[in-house]
N, C-alpha and C. Protein backbone atom coordinates (compact mmCIF):
# COMPACT_ATOMS: atom_id res chain seq x y z
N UNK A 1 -177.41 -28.51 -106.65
CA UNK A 1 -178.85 -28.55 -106.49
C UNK A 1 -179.26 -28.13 -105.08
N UNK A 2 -178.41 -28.40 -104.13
CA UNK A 2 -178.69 -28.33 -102.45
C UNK A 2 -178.66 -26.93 -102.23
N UNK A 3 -177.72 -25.73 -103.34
CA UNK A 3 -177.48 -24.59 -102.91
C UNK A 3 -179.17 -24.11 -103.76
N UNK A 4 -179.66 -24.29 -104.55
CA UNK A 4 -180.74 -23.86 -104.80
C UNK A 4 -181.76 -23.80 -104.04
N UNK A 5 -182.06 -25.17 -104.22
CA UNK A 5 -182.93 -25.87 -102.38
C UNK A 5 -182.93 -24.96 -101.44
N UNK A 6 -181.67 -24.48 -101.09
CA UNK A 6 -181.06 -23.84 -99.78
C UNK A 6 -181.98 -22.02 -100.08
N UNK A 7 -181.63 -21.93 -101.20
CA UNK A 7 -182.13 -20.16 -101.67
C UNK A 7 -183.32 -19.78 -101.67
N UNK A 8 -184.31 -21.15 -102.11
CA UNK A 8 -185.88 -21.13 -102.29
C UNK A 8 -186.23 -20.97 -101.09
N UNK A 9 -185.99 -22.15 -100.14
CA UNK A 9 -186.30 -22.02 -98.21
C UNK A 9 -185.75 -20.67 -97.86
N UNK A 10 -184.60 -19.91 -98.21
CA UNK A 10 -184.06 -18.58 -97.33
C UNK A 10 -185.21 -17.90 -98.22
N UNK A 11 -185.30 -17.56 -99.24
CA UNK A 11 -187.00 -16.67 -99.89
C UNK A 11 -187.89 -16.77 -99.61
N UNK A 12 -188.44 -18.19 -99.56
CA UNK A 12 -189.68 -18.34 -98.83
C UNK A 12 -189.83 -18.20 -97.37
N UNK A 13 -189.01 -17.95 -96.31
CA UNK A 13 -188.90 -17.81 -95.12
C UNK A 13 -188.82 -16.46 -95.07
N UNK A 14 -188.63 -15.72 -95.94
CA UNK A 14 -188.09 -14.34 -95.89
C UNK A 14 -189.18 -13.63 -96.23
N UNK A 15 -189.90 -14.53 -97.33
CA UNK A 15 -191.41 -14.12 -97.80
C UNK A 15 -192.60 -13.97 -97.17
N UNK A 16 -192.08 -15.24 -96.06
CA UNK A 16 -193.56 -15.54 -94.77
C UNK A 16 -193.42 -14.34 -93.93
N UNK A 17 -191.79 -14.10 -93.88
CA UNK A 17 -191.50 -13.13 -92.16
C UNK A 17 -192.41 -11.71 -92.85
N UNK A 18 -191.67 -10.99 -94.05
CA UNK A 18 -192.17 -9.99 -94.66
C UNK A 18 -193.84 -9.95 -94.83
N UNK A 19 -194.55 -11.17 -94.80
CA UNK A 19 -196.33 -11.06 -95.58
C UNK A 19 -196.77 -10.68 -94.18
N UNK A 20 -196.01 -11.41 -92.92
CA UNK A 20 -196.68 -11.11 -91.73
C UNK A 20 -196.60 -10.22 -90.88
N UNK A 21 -195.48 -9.52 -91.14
CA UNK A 21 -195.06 -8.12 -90.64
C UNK A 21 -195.96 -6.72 -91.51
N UNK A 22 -196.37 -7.00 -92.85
CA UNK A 22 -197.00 -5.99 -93.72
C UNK A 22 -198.87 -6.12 -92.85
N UNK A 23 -198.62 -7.57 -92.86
CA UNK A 23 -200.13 -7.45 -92.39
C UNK A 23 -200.75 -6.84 -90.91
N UNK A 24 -199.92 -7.25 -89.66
CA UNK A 24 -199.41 -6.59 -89.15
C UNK A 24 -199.68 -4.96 -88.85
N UNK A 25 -199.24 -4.75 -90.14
CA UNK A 25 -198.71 -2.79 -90.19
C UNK A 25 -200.04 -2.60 -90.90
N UNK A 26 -200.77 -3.47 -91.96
CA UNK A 26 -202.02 -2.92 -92.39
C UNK A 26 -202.99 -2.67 -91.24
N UNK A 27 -203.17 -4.25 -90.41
CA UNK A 27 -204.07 -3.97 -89.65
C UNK A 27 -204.24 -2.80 -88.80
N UNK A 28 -202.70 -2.50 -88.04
CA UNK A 28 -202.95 -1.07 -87.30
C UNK A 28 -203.30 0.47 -87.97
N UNK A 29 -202.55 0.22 -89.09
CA UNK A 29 -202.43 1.63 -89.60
C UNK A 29 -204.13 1.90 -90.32
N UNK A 30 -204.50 0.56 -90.88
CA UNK A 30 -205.74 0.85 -92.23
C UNK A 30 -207.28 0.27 -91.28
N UNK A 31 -207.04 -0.50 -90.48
CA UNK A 31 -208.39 -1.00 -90.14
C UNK A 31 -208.36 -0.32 -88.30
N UNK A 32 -207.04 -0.59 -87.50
CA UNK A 32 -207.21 0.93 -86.44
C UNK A 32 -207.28 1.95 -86.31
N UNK A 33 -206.67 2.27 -87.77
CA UNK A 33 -206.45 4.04 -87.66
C UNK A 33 -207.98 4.74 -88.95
N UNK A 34 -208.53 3.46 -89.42
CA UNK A 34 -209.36 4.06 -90.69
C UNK A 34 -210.32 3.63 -89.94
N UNK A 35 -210.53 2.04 -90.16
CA UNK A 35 -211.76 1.71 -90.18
C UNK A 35 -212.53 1.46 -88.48
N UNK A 36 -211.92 1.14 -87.75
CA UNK A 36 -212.44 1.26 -86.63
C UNK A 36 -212.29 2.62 -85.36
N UNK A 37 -212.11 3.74 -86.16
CA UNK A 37 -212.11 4.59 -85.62
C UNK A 37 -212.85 4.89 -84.18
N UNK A 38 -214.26 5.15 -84.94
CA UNK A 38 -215.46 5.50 -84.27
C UNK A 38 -215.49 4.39 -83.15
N UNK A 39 -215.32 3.43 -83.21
CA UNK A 39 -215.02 2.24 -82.11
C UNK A 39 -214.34 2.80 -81.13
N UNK A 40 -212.94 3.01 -81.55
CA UNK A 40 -211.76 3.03 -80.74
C UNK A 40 -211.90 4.01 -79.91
N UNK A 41 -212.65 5.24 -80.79
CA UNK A 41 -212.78 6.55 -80.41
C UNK A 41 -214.02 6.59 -78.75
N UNK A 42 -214.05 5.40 -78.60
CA UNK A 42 -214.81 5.62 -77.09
C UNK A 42 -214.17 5.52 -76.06
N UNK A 43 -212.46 4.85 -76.40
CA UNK A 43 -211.80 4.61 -75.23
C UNK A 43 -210.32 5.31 -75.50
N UNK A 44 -210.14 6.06 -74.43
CA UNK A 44 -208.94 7.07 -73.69
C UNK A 44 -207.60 6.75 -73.67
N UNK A 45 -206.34 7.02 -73.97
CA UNK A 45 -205.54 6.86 -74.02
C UNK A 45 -204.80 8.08 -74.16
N UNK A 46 -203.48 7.84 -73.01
CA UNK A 46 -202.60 8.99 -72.62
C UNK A 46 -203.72 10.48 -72.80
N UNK A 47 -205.02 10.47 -72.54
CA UNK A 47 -205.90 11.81 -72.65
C UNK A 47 -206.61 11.84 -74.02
N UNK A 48 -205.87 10.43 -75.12
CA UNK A 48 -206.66 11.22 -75.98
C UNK A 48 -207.60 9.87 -76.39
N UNK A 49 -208.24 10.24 -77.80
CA UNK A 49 -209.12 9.08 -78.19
C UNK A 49 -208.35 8.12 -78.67
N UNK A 50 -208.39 6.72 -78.58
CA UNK A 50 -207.43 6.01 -79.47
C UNK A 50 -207.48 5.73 -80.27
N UNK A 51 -208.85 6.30 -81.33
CA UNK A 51 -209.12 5.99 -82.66
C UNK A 51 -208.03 7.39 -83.16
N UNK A 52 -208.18 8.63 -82.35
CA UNK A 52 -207.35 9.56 -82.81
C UNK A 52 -205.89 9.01 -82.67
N UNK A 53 -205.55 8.68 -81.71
CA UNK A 53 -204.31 8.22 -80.94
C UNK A 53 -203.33 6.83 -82.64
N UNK A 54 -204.34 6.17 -82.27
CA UNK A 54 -203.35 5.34 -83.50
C UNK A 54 -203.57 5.35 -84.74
N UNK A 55 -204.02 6.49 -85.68
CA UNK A 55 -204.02 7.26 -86.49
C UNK A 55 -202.79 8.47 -86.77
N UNK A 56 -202.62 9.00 -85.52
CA UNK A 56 -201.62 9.94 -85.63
C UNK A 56 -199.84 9.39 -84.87
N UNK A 57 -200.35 8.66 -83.70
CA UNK A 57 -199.16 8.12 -83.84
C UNK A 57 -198.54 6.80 -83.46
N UNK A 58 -199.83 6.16 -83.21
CA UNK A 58 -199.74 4.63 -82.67
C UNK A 58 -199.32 3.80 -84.11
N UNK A 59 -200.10 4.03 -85.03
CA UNK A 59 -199.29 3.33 -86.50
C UNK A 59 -197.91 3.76 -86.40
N UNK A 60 -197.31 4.62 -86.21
CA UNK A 60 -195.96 4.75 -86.11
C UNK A 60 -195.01 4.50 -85.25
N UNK A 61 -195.72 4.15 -84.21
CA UNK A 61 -194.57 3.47 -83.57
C UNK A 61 -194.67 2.12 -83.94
N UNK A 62 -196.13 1.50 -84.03
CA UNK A 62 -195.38 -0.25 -84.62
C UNK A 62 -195.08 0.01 -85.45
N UNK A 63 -194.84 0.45 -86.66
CA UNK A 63 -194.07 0.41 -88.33
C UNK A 63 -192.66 0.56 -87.43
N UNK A 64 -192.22 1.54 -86.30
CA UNK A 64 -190.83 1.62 -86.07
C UNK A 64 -190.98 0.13 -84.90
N UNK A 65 -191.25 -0.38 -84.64
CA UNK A 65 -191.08 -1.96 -84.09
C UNK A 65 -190.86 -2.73 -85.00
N UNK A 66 -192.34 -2.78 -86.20
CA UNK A 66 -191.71 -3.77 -86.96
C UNK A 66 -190.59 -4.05 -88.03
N UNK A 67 -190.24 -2.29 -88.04
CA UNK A 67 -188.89 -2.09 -88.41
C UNK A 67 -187.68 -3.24 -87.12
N UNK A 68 -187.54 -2.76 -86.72
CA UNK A 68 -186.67 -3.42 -85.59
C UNK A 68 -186.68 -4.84 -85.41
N UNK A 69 -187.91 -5.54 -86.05
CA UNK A 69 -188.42 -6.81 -85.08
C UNK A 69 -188.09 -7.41 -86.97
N UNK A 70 -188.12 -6.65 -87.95
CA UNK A 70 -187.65 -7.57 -89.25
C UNK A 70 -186.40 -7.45 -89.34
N UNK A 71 -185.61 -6.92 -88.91
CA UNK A 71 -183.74 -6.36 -88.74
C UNK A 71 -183.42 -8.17 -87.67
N UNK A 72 -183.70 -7.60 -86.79
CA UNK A 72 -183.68 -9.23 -85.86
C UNK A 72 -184.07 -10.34 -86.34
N UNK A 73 -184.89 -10.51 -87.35
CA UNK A 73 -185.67 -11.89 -87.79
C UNK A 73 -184.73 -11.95 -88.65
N UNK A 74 -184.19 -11.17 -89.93
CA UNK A 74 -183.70 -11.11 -90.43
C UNK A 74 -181.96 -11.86 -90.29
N UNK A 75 -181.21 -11.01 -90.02
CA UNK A 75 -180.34 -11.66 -88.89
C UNK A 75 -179.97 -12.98 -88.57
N UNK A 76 -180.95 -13.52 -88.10
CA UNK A 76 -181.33 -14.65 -87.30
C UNK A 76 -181.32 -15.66 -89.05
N UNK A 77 -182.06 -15.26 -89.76
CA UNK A 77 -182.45 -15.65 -90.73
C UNK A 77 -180.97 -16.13 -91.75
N UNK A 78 -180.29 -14.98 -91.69
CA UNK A 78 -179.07 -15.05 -92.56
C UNK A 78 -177.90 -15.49 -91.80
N UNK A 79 -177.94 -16.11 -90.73
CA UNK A 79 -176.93 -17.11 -89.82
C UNK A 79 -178.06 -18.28 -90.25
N UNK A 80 -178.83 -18.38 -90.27
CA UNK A 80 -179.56 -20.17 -90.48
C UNK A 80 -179.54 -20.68 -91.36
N UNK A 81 -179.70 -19.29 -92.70
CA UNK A 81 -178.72 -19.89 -93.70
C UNK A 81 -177.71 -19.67 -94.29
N UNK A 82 -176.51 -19.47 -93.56
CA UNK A 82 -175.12 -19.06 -93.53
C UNK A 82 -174.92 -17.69 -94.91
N UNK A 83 -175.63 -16.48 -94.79
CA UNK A 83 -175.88 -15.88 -95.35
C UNK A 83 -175.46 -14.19 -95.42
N UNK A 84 -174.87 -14.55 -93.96
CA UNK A 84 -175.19 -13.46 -93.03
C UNK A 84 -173.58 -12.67 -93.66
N UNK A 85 -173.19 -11.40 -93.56
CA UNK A 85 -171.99 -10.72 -94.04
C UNK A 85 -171.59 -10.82 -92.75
C-alpha cells in the first residue's frame, strides 16, 4: 500500500512541477509575445522593441530554461523518491 502512496505523491509532485512550468511558458510566449505586445512595444531592448523581442526570441529562450530547470527538478524529484536510474 506504502509503494502506491509513494507513486501518487511522485505524480502529483511531478504534476505541480509540470502545471507550473507550462504556465510559466504560456505567460511569456501567449500573453508577452501576443497579448501585451503594444505595451511592451514602448520599451527597448538589446535595440529592439520587447514586444517584438519576446515574440521572436525571448519565448525561446525561457522554453530552453524551462527545459533545463524541469531536467533538474526532475532529478531531484526521482532521488526523493528513490526513482532515479
Amino acid at each position: 500500500m506504502s509503494s502506491n502512496n509513494n507513486h501518487a505523491d511522485y505524480w502529483k509532485a511531478n504534476l505541480k512541477l509540470m502545471g507550473l512550468l507550462l504556465s510559466i511558458w504560456f505567460i511569456v510566449s501567449y500573453v508577452c509575445g501576443i497579448l501585451l505586445v503594444d505595451q511592451l512595444n514602448s520599451i527597448q531592448f538589446a535595440g529592439f522593441k520587447l514586444g517584438f523581442w519576446m515574440a521572436q526570441q525571448g519565448s525561446l529562450y525561457v522554453f530552453l530554461i524551462l527545459i533545463w530547470v524541469y531536467v533538474k527538478r526532475m532529478n531531484t524529484l526521482d532521488k526523493k523518491f528513490d526513482v532515479e536510474e
